[in-house]
C-alpha atoms as a PDB file:
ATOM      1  CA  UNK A   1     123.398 100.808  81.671  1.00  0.00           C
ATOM      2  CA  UNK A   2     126.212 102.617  83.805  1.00  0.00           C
ATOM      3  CA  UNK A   3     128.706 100.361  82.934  1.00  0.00           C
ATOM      4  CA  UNK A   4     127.954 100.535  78.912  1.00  0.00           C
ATOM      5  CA  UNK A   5     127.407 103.855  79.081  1.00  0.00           C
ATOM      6  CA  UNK A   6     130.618 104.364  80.960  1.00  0.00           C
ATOM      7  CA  UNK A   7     132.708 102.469  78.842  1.00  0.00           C
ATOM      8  CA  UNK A   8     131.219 104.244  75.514  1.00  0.00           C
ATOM      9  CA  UNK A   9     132.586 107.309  76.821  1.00  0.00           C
ATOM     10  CA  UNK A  10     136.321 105.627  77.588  1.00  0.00           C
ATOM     11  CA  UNK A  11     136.414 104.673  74.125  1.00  0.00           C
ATOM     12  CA  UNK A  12     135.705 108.206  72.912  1.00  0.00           C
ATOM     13  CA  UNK A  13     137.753 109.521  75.117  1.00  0.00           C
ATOM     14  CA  UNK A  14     140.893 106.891  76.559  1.00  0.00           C
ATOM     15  CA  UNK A  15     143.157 108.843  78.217  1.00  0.00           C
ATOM     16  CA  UNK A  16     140.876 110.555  80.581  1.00  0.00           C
ATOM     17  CA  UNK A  17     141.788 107.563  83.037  1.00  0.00           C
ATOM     18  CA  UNK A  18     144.184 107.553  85.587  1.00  0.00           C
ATOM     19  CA  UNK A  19     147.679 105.446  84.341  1.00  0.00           C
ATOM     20  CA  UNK A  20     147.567 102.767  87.706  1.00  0.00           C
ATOM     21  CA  UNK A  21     150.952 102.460  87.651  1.00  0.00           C
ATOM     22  CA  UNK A  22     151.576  98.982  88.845  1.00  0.00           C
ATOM     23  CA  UNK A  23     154.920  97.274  89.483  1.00  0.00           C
ATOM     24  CA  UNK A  24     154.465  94.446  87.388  1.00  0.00           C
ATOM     25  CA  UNK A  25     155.704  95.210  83.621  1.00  0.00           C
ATOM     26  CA  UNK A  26     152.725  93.722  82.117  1.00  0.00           C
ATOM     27  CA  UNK A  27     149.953  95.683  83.786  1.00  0.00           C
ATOM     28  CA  UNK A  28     152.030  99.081  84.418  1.00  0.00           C
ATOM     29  CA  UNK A  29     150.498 100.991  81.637  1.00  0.00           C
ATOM     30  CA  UNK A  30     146.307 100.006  82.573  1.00  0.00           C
ATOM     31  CA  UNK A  31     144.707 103.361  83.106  1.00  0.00           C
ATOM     32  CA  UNK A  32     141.329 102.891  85.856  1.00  0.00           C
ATOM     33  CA  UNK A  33     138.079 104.564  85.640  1.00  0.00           C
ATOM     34  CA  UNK A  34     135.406 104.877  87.983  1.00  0.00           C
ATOM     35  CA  UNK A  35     132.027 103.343  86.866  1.00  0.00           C
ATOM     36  CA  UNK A  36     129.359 106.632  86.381  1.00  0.00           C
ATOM     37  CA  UNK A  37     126.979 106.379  89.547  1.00  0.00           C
ATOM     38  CA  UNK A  38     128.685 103.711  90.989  1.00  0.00           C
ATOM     39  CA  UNK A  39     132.149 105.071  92.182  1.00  0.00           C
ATOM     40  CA  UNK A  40     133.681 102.029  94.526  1.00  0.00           C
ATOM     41  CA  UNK A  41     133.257  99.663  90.922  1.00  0.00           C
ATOM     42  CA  UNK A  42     136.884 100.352  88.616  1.00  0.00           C
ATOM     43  CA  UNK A  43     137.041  99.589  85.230  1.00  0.00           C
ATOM     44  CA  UNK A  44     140.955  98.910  84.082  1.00  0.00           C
ATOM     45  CA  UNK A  45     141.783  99.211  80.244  1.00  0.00           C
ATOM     46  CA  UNK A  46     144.494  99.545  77.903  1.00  0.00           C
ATOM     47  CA  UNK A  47     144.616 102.442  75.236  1.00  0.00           C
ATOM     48  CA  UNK A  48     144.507 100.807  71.962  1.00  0.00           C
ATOM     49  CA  UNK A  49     144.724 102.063  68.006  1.00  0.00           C
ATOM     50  CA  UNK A  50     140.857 103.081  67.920  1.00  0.00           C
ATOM     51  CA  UNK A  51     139.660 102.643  71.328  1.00  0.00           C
ATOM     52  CA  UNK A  52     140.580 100.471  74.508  1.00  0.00           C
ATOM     53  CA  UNK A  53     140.611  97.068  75.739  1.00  0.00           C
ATOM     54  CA  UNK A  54     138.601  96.669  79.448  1.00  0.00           C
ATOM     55  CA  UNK A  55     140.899  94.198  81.130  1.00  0.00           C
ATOM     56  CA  UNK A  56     138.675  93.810  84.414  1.00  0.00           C
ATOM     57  CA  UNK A  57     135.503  95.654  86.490  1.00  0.00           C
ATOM     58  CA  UNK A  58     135.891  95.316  90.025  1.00  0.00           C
ATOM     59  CA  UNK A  59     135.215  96.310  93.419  1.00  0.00           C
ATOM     60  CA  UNK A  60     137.847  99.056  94.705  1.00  0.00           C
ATOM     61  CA  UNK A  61     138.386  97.688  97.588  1.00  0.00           C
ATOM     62  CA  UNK A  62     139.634  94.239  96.407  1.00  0.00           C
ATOM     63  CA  UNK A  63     143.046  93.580  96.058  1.00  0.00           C
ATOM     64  CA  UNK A  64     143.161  95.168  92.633  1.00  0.00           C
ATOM     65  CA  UNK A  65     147.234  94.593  91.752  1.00  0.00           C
ATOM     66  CA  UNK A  66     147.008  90.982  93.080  1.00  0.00           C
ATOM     67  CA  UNK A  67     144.291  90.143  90.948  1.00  0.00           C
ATOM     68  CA  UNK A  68     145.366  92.177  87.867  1.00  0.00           C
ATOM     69  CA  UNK A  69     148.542  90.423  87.944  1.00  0.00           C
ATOM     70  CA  UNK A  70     147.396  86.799  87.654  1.00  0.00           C
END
């Protein structure tokens, strides 16, 4: 229920997630979002027209760029 819940809000609201950053051109612009209640768990998603698109959920302390960029 966190997780939906969380990403209901992200779609009202996309931009209230961080911009990651990343070196690699074709993840650079993913914004990351901590999932409600369960703060180590990151959802990464894309702005687009009308809402977002959730990329991946995972663990923060994976290696979150390696896997993103694969």
């Amino acid at each position: 229920m966190s997780v939906r819940r969380t990403f209901e809000e992200l779609a009202l609201t996309p931009k209230m997630g961080a911009i990651c950053g990343f070196r690699k051109t074709s993840i650079r612009n993913l914004r990351r979002w901590a999932v409600q209640g369960f703060e180590n768990w990151l959802i990464f998603y894309r702005v687009k027209r009308g809402g977002i698109e959730i990329v991946h959920l995972m663990h923060g302390a994976r290696d979150i760029e390696g896997l993103l960029d694969k």
